[in-house]
N, C-alpha and C. Protein backbone atom coordinates (compact mmCIF):
# COMPACT_ATOMS: atom_id res chain seq x y z
N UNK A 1 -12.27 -30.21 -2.86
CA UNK A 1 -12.38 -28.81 -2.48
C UNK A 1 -13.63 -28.24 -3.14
N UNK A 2 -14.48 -27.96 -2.44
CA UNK A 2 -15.99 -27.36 -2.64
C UNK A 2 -15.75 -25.75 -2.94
N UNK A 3 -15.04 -25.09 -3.51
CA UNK A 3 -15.25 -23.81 -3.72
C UNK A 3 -15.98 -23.62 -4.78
N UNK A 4 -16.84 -22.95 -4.36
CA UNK A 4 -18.35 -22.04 -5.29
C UNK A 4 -18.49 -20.71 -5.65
N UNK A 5 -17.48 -20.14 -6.73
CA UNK A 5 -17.80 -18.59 -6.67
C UNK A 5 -19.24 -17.96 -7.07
N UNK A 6 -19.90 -18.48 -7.58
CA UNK A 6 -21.34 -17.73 -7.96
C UNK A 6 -22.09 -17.30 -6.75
N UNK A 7 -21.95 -17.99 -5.32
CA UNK A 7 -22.47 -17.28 -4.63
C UNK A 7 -21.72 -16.01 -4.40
N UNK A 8 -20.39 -16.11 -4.26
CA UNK A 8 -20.42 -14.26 -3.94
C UNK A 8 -20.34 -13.21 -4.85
N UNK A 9 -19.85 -13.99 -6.22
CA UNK A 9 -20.09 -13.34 -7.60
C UNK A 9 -21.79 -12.92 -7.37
N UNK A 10 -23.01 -13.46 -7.42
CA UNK A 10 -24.23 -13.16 -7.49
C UNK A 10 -24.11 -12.61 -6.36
N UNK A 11 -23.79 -12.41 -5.44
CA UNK A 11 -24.22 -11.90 -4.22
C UNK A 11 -23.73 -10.18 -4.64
N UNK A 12 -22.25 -9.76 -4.91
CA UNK A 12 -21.74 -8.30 -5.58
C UNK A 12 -22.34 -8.47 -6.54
N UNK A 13 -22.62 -8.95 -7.60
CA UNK A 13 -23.83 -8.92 -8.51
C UNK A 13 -25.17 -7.63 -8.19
N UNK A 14 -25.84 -8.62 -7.35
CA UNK A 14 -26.93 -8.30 -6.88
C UNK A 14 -27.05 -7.35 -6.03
N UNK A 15 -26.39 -6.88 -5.43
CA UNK A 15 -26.09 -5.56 -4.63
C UNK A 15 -25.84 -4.36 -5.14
N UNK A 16 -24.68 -4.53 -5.85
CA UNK A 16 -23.97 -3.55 -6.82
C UNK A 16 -25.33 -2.89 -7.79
N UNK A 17 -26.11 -4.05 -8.36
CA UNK A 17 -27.52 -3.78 -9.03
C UNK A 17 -28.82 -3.28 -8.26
N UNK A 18 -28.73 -3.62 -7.16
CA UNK A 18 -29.78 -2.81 -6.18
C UNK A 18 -29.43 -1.49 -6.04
N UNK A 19 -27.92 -0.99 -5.74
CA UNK A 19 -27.44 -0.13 -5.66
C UNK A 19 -27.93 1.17 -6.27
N UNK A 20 -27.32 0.47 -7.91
CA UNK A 20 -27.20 1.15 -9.51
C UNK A 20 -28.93 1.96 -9.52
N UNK A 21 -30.24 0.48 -9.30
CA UNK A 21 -31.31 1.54 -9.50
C UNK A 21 -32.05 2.15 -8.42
N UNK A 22 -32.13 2.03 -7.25
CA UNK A 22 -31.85 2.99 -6.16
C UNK A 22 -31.59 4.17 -6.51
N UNK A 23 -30.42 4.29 -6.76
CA UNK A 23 -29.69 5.27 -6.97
C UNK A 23 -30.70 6.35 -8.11
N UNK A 24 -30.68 5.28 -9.35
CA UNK A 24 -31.24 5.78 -10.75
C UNK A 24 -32.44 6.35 -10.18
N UNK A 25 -33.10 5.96 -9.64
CA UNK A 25 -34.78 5.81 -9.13
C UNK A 25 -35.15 6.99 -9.04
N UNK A 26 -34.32 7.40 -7.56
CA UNK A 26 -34.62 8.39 -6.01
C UNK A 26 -33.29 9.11 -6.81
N UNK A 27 -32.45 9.36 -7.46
CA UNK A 27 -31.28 10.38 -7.53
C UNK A 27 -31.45 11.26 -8.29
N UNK A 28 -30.75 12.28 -8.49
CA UNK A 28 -30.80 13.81 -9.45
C UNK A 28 -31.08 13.25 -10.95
N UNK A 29 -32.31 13.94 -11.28
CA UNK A 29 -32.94 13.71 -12.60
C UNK A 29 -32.28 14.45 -13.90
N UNK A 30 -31.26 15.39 -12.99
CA UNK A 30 -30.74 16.22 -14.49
C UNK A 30 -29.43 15.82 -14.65
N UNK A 31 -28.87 15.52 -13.87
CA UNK A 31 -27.44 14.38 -14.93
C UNK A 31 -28.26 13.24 -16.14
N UNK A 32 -28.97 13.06 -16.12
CA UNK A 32 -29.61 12.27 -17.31
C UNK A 32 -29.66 13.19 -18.73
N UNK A 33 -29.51 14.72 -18.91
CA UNK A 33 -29.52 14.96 -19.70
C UNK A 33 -28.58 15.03 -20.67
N UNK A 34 -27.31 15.22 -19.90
CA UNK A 34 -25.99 14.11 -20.99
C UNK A 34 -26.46 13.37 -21.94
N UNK A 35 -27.00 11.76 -21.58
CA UNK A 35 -27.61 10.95 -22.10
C UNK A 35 -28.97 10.97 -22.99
N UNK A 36 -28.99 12.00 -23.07
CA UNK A 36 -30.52 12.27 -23.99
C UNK A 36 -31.63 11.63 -22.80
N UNK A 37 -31.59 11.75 -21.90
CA UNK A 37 -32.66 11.78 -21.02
C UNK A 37 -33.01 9.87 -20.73
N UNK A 38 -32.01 9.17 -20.97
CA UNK A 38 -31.95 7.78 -20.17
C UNK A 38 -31.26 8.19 -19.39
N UNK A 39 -31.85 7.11 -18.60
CA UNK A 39 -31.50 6.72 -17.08
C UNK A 39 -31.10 5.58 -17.36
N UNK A 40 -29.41 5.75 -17.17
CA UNK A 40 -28.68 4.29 -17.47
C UNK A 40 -28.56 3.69 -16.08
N UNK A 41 -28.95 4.35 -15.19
CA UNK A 41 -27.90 4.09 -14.11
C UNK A 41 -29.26 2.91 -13.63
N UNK A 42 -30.35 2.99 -13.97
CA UNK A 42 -31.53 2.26 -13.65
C UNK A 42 -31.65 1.11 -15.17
N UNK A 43 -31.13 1.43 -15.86
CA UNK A 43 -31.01 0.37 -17.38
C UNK A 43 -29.85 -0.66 -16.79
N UNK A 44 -28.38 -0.55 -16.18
CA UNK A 44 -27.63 -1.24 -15.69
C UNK A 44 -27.37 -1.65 -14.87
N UNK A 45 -28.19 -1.11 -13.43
CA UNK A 45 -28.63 -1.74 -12.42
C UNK A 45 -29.58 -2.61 -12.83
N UNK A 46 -30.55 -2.45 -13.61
CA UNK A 46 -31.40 -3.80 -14.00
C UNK A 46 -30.65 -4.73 -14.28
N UNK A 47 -29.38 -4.65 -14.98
CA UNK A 47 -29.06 -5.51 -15.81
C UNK A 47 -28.32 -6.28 -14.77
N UNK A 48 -27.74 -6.01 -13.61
CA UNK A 48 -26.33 -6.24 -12.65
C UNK A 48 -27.69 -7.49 -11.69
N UNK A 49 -28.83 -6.83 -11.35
CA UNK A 49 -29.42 -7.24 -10.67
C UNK A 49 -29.94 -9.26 -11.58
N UNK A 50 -30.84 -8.66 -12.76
CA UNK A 50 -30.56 -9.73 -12.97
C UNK A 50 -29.68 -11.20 -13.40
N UNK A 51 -28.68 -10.45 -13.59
CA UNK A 51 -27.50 -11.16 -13.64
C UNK A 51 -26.98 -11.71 -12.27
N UNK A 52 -26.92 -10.78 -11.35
CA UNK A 52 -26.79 -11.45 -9.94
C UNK A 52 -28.04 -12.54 -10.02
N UNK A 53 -28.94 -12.11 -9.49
CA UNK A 53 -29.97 -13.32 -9.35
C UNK A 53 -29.99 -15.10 -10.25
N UNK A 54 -28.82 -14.74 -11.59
CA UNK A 54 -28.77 -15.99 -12.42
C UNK A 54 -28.21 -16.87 -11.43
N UNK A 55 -26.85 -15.99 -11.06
CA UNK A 55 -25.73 -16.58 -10.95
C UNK A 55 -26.83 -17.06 -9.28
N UNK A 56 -26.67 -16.54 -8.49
CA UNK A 56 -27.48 -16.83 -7.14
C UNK A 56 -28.62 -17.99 -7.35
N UNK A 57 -29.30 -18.12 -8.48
CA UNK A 57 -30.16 -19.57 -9.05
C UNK A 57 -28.82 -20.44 -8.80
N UNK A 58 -27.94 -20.07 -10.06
CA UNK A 58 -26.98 -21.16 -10.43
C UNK A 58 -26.42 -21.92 -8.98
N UNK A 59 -26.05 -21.42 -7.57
CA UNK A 59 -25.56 -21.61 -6.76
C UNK A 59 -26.30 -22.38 -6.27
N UNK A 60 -27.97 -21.57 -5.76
CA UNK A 60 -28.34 -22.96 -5.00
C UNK A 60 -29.09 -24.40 -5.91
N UNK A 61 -28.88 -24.06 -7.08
CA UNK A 61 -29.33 -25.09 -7.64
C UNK A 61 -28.04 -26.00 -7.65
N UNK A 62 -26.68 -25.75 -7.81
CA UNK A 62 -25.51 -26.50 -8.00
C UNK A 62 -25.19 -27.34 -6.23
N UNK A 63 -26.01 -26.27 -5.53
CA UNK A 63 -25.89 -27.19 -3.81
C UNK A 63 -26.72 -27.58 -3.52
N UNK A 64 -28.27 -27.87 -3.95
CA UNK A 64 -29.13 -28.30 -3.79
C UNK A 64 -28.99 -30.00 -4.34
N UNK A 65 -28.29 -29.86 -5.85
CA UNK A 65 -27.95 -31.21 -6.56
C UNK A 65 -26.55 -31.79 -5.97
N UNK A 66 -26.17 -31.36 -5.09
CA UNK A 66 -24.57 -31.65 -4.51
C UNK A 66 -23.42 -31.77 -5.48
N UNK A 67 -23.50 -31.09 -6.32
CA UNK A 67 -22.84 -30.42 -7.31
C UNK A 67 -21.25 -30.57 -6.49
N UNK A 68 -20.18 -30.86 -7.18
CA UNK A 68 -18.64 -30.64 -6.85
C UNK A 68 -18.49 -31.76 -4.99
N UNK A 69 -19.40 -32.75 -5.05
CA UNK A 69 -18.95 -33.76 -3.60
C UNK A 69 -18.94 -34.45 -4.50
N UNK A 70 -17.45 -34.98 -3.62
CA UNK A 70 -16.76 -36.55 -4.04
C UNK A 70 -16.98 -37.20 -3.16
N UNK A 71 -17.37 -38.60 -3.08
CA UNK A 71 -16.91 -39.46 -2.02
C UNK A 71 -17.76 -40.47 -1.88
């Protein structure tokens, strides 16, 4: 049984993180002042994004090496 979660783990990963700084980027500049004037929402979308992208390496590198075939 070939099941691979990192592709759809990296895939909501990576979306969810495109999302986050999008959002941070182009969105209302004065909810940041809560925060003393970070922009988390662009600090943790960075972070979602590259974390998606590990896991999305990890995948096609684990099917590229035929990772989890028996036979």
């Amino acid at each position: 049984m070939g099941l691979d979660v990192r592709l759809p783990v990296g895939l909501m990963f990576a979306i969810m993180g495109a999302l986050l700084v999008v959002y941070g980027v182009f969105g209302d500049h004065t909810i940041y002042a809560r925060s003393l004037d970070i922009n988390v929402n662009v600090i943790w979308g960075s972070v979602l994004l590259v974390t998606g992208a590990i896991f999305l390496g990890l995948a096609a590198r684990g099917r590229s090496s035929g990772e989890g075939r028996h036979g």
